[in-house]
C-alpha atoms as a PDB file:
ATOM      1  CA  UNK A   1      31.247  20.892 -20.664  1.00  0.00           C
ATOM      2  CA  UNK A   2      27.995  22.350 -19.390  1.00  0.00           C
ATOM      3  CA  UNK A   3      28.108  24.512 -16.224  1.00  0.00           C
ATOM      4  CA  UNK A   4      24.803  26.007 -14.937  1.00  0.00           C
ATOM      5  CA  UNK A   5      23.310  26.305 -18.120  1.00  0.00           C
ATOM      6  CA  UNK A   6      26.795  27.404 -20.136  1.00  0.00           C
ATOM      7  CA  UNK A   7      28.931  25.677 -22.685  1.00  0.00           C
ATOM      8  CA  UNK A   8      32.458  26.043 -21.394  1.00  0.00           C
ATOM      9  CA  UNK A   9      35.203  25.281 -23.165  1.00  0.00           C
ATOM     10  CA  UNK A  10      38.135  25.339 -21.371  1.00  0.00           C
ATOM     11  CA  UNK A  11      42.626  25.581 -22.552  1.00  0.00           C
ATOM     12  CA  UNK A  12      44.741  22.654 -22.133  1.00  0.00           C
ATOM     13  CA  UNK A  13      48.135  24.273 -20.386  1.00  0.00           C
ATOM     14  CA  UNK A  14      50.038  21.742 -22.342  1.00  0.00           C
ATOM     15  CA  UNK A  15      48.751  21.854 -25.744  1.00  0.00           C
ATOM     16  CA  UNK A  16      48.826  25.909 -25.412  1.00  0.00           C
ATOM     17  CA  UNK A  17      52.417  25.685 -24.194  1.00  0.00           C
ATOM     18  CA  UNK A  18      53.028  23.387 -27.376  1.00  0.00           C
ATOM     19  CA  UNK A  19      51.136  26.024 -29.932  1.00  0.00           C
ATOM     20  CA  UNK A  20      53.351  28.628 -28.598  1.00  0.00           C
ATOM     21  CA  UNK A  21      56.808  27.325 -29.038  1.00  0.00           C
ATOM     22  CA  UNK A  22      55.611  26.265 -32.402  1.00  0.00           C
ATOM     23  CA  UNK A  23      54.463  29.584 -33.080  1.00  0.00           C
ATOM     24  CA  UNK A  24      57.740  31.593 -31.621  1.00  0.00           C
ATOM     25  CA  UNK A  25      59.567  28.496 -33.956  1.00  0.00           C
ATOM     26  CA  UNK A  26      57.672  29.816 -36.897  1.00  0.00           C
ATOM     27  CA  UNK A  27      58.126  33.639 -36.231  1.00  0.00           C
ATOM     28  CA  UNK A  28      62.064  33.252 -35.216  1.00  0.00           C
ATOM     29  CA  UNK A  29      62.180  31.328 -38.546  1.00  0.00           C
ATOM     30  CA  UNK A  30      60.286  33.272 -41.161  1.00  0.00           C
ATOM     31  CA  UNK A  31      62.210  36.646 -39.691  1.00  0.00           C
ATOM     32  CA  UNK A  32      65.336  34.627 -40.476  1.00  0.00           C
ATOM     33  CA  UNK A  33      64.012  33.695 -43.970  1.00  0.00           C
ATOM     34  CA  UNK A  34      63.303  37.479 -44.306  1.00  0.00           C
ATOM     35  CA  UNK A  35      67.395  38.341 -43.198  1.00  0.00           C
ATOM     36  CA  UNK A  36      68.496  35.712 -45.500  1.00  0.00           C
ATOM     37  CA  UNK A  37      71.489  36.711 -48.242  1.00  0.00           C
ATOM     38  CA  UNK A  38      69.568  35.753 -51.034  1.00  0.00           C
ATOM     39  CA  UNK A  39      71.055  36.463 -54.475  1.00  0.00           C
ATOM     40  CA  UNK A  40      69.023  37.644 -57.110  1.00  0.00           C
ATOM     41  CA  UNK A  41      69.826  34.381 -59.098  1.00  0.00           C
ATOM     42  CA  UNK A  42      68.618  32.161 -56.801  1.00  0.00           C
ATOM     43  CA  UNK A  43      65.307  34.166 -57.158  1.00  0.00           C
ATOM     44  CA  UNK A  44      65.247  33.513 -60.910  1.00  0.00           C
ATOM     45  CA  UNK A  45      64.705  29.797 -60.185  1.00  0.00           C
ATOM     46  CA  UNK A  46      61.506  30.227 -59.130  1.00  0.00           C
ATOM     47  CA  UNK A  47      59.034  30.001 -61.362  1.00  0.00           C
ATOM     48  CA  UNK A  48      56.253  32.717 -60.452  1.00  0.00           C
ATOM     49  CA  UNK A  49      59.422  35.286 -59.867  1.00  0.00           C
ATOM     50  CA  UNK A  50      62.071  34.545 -62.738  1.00  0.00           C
ATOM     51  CA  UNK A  51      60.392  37.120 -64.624  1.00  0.00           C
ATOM     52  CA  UNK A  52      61.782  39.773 -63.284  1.00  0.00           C
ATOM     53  CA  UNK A  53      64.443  38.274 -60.598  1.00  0.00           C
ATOM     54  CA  UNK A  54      65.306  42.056 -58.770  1.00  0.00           C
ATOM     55  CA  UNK A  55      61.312  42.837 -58.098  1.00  0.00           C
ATOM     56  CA  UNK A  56      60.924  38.841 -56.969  1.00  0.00           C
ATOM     57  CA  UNK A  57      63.661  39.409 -54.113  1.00  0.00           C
ATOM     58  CA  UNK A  58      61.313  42.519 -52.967  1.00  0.00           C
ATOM     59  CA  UNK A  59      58.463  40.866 -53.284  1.00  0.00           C
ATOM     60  CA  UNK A  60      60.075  37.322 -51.068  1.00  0.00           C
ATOM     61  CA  UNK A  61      61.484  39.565 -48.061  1.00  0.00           C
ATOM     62  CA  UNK A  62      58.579  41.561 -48.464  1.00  0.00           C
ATOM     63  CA  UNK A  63      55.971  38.395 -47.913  1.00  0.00           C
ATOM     64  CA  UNK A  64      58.204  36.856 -45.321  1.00  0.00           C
ATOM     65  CA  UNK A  65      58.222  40.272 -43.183  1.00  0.00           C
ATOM     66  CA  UNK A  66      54.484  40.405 -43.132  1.00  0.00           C
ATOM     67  CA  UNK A  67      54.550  36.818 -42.291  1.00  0.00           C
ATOM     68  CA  UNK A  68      56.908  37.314 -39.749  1.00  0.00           C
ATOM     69  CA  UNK A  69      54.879  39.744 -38.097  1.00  0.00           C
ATOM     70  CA  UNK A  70      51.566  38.047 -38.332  1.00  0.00           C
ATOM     71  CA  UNK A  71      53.472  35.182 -36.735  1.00  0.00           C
ATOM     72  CA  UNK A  72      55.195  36.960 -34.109  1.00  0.00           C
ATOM     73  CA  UNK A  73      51.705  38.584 -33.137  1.00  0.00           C
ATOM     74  CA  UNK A  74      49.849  35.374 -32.674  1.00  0.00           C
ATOM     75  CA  UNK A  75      52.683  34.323 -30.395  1.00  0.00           C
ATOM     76  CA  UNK A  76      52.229  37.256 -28.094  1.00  0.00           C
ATOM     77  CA  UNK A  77      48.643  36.339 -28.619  1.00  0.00           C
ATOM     78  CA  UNK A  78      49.373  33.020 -27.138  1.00  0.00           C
ATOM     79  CA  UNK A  79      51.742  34.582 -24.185  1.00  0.00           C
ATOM     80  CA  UNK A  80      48.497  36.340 -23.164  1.00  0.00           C
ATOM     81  CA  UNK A  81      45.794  33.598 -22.933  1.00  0.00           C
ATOM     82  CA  UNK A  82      48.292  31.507 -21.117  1.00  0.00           C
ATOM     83  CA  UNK A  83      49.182  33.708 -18.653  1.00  0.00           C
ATOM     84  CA  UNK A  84      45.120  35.141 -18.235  1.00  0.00           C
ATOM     85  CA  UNK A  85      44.131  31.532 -17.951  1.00  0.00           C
ATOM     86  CA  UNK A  86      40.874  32.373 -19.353  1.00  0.00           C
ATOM     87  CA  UNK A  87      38.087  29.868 -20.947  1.00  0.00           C
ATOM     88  CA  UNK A  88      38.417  29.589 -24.628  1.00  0.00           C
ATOM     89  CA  UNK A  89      35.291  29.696 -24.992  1.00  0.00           C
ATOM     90  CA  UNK A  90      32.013  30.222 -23.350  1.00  0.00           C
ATOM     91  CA  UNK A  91      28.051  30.011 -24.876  1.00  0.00           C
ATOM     92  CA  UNK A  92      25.423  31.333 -22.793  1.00  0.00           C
ATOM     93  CA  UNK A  93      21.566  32.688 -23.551  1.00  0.00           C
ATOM     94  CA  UNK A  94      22.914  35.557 -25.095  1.00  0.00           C
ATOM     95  CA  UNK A  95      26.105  33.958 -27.650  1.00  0.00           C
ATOM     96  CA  UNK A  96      29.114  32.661 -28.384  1.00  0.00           C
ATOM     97  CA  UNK A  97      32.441  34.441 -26.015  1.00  0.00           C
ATOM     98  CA  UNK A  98      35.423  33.602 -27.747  1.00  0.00           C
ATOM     99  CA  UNK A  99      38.798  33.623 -26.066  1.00  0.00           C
ATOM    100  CA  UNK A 100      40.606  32.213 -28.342  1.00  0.00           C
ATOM    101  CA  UNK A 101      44.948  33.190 -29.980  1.00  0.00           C
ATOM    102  CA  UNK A 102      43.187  36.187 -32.382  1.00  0.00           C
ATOM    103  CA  UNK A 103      41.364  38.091 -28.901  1.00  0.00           C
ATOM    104  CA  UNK A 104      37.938  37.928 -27.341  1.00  0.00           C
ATOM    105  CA  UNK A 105      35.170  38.460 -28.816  1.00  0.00           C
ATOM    106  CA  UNK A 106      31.054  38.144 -28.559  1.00  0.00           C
ATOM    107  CA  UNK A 107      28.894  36.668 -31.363  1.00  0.00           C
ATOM    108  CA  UNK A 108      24.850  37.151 -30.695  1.00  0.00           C
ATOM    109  CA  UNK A 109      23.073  34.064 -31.373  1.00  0.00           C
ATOM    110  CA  UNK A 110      20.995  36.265 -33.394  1.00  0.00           C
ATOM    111  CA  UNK A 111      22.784  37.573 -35.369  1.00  0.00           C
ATOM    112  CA  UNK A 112      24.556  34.144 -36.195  1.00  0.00           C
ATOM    113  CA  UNK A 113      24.179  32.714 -39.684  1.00  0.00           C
ATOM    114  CA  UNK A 114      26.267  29.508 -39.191  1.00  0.00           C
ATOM    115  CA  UNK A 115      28.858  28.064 -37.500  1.00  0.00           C
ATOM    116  CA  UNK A 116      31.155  25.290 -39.055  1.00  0.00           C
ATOM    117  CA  UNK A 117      34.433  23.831 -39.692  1.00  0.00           C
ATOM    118  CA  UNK A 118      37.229  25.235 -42.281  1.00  0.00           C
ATOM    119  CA  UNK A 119      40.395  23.892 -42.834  1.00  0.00           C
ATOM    120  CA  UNK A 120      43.026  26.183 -43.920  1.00  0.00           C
ATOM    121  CA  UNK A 121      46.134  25.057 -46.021  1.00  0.00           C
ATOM    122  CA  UNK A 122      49.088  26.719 -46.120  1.00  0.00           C
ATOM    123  CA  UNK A 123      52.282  26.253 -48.104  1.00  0.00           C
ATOM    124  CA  UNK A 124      55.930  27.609 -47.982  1.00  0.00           C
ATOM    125  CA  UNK A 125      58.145  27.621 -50.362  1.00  0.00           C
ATOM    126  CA  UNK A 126      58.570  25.212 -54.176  1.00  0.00           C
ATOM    127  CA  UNK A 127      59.916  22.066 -55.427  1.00  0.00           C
ATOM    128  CA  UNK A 128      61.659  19.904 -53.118  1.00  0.00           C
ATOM    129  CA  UNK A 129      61.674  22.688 -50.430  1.00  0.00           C
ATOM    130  CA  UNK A 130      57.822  22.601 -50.506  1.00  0.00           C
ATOM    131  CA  UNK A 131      55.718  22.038 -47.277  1.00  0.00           C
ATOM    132  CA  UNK A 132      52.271  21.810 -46.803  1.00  0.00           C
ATOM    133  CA  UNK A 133      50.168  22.532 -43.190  1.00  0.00           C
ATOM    134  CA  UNK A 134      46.852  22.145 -42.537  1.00  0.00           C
ATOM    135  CA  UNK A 135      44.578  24.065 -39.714  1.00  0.00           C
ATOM    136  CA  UNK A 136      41.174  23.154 -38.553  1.00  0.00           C
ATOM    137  CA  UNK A 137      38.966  26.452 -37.176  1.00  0.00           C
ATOM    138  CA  UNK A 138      35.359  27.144 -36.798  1.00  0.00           C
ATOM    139  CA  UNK A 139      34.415  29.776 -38.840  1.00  0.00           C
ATOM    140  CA  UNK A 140      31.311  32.017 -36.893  1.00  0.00           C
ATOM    141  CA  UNK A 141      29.299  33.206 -40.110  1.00  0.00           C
ATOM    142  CA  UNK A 142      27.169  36.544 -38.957  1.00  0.00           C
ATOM    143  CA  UNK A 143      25.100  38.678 -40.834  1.00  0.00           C
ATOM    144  CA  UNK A 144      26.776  42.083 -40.453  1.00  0.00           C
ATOM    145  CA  UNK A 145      30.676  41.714 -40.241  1.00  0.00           C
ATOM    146  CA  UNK A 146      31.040  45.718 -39.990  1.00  0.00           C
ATOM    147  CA  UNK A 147      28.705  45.525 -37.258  1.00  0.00           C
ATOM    148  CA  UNK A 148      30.977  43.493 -34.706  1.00  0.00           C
ATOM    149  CA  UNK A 149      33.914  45.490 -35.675  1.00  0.00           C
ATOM    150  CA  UNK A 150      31.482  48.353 -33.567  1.00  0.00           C
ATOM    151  CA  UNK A 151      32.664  48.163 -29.926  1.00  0.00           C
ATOM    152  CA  UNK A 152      29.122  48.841 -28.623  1.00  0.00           C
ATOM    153  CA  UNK A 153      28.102  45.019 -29.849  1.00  0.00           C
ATOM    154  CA  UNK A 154      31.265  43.915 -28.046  1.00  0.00           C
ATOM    155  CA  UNK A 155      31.296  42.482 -24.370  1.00  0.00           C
ATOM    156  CA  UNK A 156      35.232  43.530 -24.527  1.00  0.00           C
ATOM    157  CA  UNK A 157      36.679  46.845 -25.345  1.00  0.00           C
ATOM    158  CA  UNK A 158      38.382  46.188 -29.305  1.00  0.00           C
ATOM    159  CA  UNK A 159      41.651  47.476 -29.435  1.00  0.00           C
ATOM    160  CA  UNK A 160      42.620  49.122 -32.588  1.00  0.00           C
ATOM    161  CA  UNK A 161      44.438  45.847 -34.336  1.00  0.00           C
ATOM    162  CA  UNK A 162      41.462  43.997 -34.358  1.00  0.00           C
ATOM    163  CA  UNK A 163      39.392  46.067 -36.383  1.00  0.00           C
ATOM    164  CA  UNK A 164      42.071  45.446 -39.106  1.00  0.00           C
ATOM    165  CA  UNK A 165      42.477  41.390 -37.895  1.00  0.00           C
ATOM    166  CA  UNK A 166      39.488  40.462 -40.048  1.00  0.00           C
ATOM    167  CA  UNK A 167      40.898  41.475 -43.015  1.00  0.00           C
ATOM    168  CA  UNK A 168      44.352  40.623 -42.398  1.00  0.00           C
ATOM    169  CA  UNK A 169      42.849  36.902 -41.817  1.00  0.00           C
ATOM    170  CA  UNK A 170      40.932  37.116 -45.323  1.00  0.00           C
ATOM    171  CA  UNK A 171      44.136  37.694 -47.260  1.00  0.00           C
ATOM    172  CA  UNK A 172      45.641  34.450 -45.832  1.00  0.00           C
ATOM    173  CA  UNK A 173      42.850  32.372 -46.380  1.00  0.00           C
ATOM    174  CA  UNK A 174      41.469  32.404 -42.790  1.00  0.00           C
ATOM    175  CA  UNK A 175      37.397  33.334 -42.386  1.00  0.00           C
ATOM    176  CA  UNK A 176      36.626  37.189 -41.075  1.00  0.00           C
ATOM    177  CA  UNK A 177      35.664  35.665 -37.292  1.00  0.00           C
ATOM    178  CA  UNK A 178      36.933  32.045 -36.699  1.00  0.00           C
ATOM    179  CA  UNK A 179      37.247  30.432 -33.368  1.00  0.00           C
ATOM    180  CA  UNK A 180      41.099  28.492 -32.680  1.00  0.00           C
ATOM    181  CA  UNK A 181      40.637  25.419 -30.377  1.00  0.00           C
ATOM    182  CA  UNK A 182      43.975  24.464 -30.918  1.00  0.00           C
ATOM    183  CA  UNK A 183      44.703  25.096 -27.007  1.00  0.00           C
ATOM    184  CA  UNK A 184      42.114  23.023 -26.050  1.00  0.00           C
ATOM    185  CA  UNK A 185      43.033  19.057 -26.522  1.00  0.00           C
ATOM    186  CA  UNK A 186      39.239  18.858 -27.841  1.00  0.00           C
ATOM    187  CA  UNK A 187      38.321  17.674 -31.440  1.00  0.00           C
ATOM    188  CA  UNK A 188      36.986  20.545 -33.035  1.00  0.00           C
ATOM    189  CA  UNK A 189      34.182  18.268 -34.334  1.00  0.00           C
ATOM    190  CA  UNK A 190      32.844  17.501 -30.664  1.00  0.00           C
ATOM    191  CA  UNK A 191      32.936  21.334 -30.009  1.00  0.00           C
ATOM    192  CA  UNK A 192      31.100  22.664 -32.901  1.00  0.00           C
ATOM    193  CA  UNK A 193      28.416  19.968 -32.027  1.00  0.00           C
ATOM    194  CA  UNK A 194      27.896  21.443 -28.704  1.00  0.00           C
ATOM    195  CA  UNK A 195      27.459  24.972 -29.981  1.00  0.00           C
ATOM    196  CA  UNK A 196      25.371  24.223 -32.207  1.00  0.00           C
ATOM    197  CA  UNK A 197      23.004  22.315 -29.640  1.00  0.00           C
ATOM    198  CA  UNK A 198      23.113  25.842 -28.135  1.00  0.00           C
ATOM    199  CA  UNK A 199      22.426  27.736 -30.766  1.00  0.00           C
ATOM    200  CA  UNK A 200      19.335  25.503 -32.243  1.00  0.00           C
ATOM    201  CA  UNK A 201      17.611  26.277 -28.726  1.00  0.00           C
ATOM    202  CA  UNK A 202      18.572  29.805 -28.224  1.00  0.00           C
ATOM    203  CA  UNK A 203      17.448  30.119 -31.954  1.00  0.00           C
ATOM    204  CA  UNK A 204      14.767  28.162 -33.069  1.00  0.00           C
ATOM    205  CA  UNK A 205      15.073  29.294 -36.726  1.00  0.00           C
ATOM    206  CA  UNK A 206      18.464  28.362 -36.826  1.00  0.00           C
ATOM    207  CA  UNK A 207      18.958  25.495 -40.052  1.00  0.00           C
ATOM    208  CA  UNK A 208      22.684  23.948 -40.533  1.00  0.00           C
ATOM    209  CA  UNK A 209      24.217  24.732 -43.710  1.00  0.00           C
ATOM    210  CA  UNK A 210      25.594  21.911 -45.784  1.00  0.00           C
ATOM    211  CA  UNK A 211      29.129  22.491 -45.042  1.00  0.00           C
END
């Protein structure tokens, strides 16, 4: 949607009141994975642990506590938009605002190398147990990560979490910046088109990458 000269993207109550319960559904269930009485036997039946069973069980609560966590932080992540009521995201002459679960942030447009779609897949456990999810985001590609980690590029004060967020994201497979439009009800296909309309005339030299 275009408002006097903006690109405003705006939540969908609903849909954000849906990511949340599945996100508190994921975090109540991976902390219960991580309390599960698991013998070290069971472990053993797995193939990328049976090696050494004892240091497998570490390793499974271990990964299912940081899950947990991660989980449980994008719900309270979720808590707060909802309540704040605040556009996902807005594009102006001067870049990108993003509101979105991970926290706001501001993206230059010149400092912008590319923005574009990434799907993320995820899967939990093996065998028969297996499941497989998929996540659609739009990655923000800029020149200098380190550089919007600096509060003094940021419209928003950065609390201390999200100069570790980036790389947290990395080692799950999510891009350093990505935008989540999950709240909004909108195709992420239709929104990427619209910023980058927005970014070609706010930066001429601006070419789409093939991907």
């Amino acid at each position: 949607m275009i408002e006097d000269g903006k690109y405003i993207v705006r939540q969908n109550r609903v849909r954000a009141l849906l990511n949340l319960f599945v996100c508190a559904a994921l975090t109540v269930g991976l902390f219960f994975a991580f309390r599960m009485d698991i013998s070290v036997e069971s472990v053993s039946n797995v193939p990328l642990l049976r090696m050494h069973p004892p240091t497998g069980l570490v390793f499974f609560r271990g990964l299912m506590f940081l899950c947990a966590v991660f989980s449980g932080f994008g719900t309270l992540m979720y808590i707060k938009k909802i309540a704040l009521g605040k556009d996902v995201i807005i594009a102006d002459d001067q870049g990108i605002t993003n509101n979105g679960a991970g926290g706001s942030n501001f993206f230059a447009w010149v400092d912008i190398e590319d923005i574009h779609l990434r799907t993320i897949t995820t899967s939990v456990g093996s065998g028969l147990s297996r499941s497989t999810s998929t996540q659609t985001v739009i990655e923000v590609r800029v020149k200098d990560k380190e550089k919007y980690l600096d509060e003094k590029h940021q419209r928003h004060k950065i609390s201390w979490w999200r100069k570790f967020l980036p790389n947290m994201s990395s080692l799950l497979g999510y891009p350093a910046f990505c935008i989540d439009v999950r709240s909004t009800g909108i195709k992420p296909e239709i929104i990427v088109g619209g910023i980058r309309k927005m970014l070609k005339k706010y930066k001429p030299s601006y070419e789409e990458c093939d991907q």
